[in-house]
N, C-alpha and C. Protein backbone atom coordinates (compact mmCIF):
# COMPACT_ATOMS: atom_id res chain seq x y z
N UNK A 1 178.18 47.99 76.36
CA UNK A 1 179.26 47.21 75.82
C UNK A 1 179.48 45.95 76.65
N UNK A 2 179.73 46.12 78.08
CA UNK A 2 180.17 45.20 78.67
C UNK A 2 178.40 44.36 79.60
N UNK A 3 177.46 45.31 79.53
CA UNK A 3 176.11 45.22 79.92
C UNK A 3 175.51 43.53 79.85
N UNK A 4 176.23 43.09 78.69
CA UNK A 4 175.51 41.48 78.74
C UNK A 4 175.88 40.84 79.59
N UNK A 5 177.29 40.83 80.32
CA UNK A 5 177.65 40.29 81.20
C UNK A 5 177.01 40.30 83.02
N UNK A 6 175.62 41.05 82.76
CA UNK A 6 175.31 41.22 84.17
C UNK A 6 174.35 40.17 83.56
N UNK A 7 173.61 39.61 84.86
CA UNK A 7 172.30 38.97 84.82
C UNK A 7 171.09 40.02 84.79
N UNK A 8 169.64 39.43 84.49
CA UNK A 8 168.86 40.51 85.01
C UNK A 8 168.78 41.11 85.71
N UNK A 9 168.71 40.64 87.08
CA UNK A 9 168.58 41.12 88.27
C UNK A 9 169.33 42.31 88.60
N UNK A 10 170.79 42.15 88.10
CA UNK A 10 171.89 42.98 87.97
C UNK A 10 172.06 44.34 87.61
N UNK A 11 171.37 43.62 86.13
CA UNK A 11 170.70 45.06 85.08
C UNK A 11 169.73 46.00 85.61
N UNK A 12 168.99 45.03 86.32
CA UNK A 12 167.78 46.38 87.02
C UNK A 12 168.75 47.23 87.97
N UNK A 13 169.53 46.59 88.70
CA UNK A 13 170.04 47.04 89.87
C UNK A 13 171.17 48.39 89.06
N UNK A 14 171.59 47.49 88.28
CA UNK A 14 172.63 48.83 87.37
C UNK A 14 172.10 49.73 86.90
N UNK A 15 170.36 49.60 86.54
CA UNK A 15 169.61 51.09 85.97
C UNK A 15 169.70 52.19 86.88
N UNK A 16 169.39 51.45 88.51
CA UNK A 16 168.73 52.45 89.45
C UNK A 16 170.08 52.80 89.91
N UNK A 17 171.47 52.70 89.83
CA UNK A 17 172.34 53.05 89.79
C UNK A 17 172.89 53.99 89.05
N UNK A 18 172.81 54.14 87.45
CA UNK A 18 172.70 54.84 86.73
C UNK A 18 172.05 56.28 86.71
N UNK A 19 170.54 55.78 86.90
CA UNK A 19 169.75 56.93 87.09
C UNK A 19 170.40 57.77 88.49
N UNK A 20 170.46 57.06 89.67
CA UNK A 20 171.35 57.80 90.68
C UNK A 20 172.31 59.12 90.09
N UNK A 21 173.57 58.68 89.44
CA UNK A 21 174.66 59.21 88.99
C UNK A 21 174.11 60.03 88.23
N UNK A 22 173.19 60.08 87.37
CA UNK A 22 172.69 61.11 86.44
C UNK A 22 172.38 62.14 86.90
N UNK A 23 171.30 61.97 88.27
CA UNK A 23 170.65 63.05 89.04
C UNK A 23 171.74 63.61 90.12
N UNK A 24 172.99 63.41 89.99
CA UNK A 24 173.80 63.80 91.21
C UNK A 24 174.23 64.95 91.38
N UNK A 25 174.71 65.77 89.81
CA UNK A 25 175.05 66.46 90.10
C UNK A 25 173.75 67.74 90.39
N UNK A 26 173.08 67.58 89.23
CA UNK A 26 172.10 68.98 89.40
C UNK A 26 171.12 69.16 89.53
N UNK A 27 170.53 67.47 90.25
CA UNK A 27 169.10 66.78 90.35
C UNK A 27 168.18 66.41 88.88
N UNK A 28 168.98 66.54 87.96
CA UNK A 28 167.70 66.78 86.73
C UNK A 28 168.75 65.97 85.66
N UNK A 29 168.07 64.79 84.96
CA UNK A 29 168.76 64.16 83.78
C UNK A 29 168.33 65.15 82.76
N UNK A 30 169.38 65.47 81.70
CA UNK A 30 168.77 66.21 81.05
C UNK A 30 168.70 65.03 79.56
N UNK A 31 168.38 65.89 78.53
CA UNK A 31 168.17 65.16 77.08
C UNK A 31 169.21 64.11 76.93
N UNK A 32 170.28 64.31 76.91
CA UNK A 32 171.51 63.70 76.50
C UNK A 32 171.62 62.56 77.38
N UNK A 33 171.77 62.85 78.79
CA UNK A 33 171.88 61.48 79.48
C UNK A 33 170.41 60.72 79.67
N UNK A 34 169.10 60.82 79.10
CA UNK A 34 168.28 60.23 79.16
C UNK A 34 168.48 59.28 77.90
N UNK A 35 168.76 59.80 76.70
CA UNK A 35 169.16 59.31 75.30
C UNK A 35 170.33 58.55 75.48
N UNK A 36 170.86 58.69 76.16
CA UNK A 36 172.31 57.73 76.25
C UNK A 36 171.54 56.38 77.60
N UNK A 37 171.19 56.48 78.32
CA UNK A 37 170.73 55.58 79.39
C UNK A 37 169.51 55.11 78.92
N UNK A 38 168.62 55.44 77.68
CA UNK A 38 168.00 54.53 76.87
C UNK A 38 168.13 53.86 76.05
N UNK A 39 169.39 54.06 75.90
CA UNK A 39 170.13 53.01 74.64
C UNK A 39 170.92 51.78 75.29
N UNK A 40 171.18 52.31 76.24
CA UNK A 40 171.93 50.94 77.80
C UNK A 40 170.71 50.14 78.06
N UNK A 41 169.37 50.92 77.85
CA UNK A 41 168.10 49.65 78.35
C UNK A 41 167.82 48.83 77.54
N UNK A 42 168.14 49.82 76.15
CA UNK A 42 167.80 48.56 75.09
C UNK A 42 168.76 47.25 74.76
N UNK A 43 169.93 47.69 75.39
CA UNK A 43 171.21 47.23 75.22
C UNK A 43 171.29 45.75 75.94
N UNK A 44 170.42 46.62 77.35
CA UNK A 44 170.07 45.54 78.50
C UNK A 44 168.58 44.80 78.30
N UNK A 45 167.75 45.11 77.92
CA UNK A 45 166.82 44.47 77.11
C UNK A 45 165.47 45.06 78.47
N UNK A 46 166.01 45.96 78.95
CA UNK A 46 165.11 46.29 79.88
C UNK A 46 164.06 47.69 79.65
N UNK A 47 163.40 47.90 80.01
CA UNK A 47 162.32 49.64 79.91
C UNK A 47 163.40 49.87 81.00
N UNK A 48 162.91 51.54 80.25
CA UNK A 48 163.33 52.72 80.98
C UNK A 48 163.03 52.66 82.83
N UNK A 49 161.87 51.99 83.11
CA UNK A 49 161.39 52.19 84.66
C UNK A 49 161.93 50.88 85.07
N UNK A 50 162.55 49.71 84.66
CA UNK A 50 162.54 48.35 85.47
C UNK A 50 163.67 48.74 86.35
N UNK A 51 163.94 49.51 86.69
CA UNK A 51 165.13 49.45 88.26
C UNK A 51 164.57 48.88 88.97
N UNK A 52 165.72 48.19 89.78
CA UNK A 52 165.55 47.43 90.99
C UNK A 52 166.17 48.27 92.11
N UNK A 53 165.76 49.07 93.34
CA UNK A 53 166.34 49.72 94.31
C UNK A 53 166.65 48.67 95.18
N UNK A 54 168.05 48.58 95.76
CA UNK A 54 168.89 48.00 96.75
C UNK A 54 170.00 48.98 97.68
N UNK A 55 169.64 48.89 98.45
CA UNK A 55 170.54 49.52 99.62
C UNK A 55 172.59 49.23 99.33
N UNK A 56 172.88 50.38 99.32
CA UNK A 56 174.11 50.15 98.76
C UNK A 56 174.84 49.59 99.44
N UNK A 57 174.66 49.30 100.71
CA UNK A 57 175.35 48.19 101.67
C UNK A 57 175.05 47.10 101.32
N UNK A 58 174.27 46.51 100.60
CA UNK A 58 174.21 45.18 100.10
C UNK A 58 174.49 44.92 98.53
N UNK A 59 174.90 45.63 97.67
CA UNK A 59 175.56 45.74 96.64
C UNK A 59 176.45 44.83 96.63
N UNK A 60 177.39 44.52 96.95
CA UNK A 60 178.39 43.56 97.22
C UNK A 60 177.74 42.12 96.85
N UNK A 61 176.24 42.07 97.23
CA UNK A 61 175.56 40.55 97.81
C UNK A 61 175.38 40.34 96.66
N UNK A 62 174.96 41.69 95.40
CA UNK A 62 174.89 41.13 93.98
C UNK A 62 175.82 41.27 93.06
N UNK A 63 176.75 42.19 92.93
CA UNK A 63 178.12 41.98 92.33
C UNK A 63 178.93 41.59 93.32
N UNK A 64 178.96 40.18 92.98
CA UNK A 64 179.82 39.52 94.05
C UNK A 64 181.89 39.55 93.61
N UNK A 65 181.36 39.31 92.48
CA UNK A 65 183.18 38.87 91.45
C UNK A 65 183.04 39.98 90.76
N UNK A 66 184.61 40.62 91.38
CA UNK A 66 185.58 41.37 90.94
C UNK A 66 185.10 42.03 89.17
N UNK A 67 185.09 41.14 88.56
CA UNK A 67 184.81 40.97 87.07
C UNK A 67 183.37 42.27 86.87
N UNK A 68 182.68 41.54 87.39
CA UNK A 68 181.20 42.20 88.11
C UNK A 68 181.66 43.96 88.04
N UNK A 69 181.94 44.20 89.15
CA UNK A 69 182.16 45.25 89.74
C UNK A 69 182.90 46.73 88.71
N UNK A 70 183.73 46.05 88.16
CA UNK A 70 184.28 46.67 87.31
C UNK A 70 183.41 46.89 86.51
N UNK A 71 182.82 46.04 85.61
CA UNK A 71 182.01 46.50 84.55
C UNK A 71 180.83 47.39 84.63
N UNK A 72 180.36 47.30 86.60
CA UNK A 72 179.49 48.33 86.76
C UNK A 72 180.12 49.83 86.41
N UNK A 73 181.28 49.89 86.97
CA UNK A 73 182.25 50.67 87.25
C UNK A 73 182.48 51.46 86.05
N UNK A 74 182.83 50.69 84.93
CA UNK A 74 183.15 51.45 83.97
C UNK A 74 181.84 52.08 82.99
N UNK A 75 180.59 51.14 83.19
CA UNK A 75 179.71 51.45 82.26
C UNK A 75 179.47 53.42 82.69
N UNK A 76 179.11 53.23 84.55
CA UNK A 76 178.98 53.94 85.24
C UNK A 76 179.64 55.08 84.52
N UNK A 77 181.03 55.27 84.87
CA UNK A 77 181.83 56.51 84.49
C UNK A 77 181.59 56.92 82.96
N UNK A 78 181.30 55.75 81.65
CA UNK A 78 180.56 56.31 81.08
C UNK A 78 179.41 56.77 80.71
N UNK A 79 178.31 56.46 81.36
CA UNK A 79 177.42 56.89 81.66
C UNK A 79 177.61 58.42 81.85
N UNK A 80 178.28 58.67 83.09
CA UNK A 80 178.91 60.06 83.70
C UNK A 80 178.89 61.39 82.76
N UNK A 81 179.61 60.63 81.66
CA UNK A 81 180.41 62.04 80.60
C UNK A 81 179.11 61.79 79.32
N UNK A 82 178.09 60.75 79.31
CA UNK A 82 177.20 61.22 78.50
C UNK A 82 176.77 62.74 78.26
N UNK A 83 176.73 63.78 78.69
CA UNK A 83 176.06 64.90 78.32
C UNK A 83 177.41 66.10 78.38
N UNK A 84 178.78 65.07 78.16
CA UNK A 84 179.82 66.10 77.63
C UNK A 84 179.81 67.29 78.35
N UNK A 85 179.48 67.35 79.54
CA UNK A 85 179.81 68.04 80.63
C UNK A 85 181.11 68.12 82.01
C-alpha cells in the first residue's frame, strides 16, 4: 500500500527485513506468508530474492525521514499477521 513510497534501494532493504520477521517466530515461512510477501514484490516491482542485507545499525542511514520509517513499520506489522496466526 504504502510500498511506492520507498526507493529501490529501500525496497530491497524492506524485503530482507520482511523475510527476517517471517522466519522469527518458528524459523520457517510458511504458504501464507510467502503468498502475501510475493504480492509486496510485485507491488514493489522486485523478485522474490532481490534483498539487500544491511546491518541494522545502519538502517537509520537509509530510512532517514520519519515518514520512511513508519511505512516500514506498518507494512512490517502487516506483513506479521499474514498467516492469521
Amino acid at each position: 500500500m504504502f510500498l511506492s513510497e520507498l526507493n529501490y534501494q529501500q525496497r530491497k532493504i524492506f524485503l530482507n527485513l520482511a523475510k527476517e520477521i517471517l522466519v522469527a517466530d518458528d524459523g520457517v515461512m510458511d504458504y501464507q506468508e510467502e503468498k502475501y510477501l510475493r504480492a509486496l514484490c510485485a507491488e514493489m516491482s522486485l523478485s522474490f530474492h532481490d534483498e539487500l542485507v544491511v546491518k541494522k545499525s545502519e538502517l537509520d542511514n537509509y530510512f532517514d525521514k520519519i515518514e520512511l520509517k513508519k511505512i516500514v513499520l506498518i507494512e512490517l506489522v502487516g506483513l506479521s499477521f499474514s498467516n492469521q496466526k
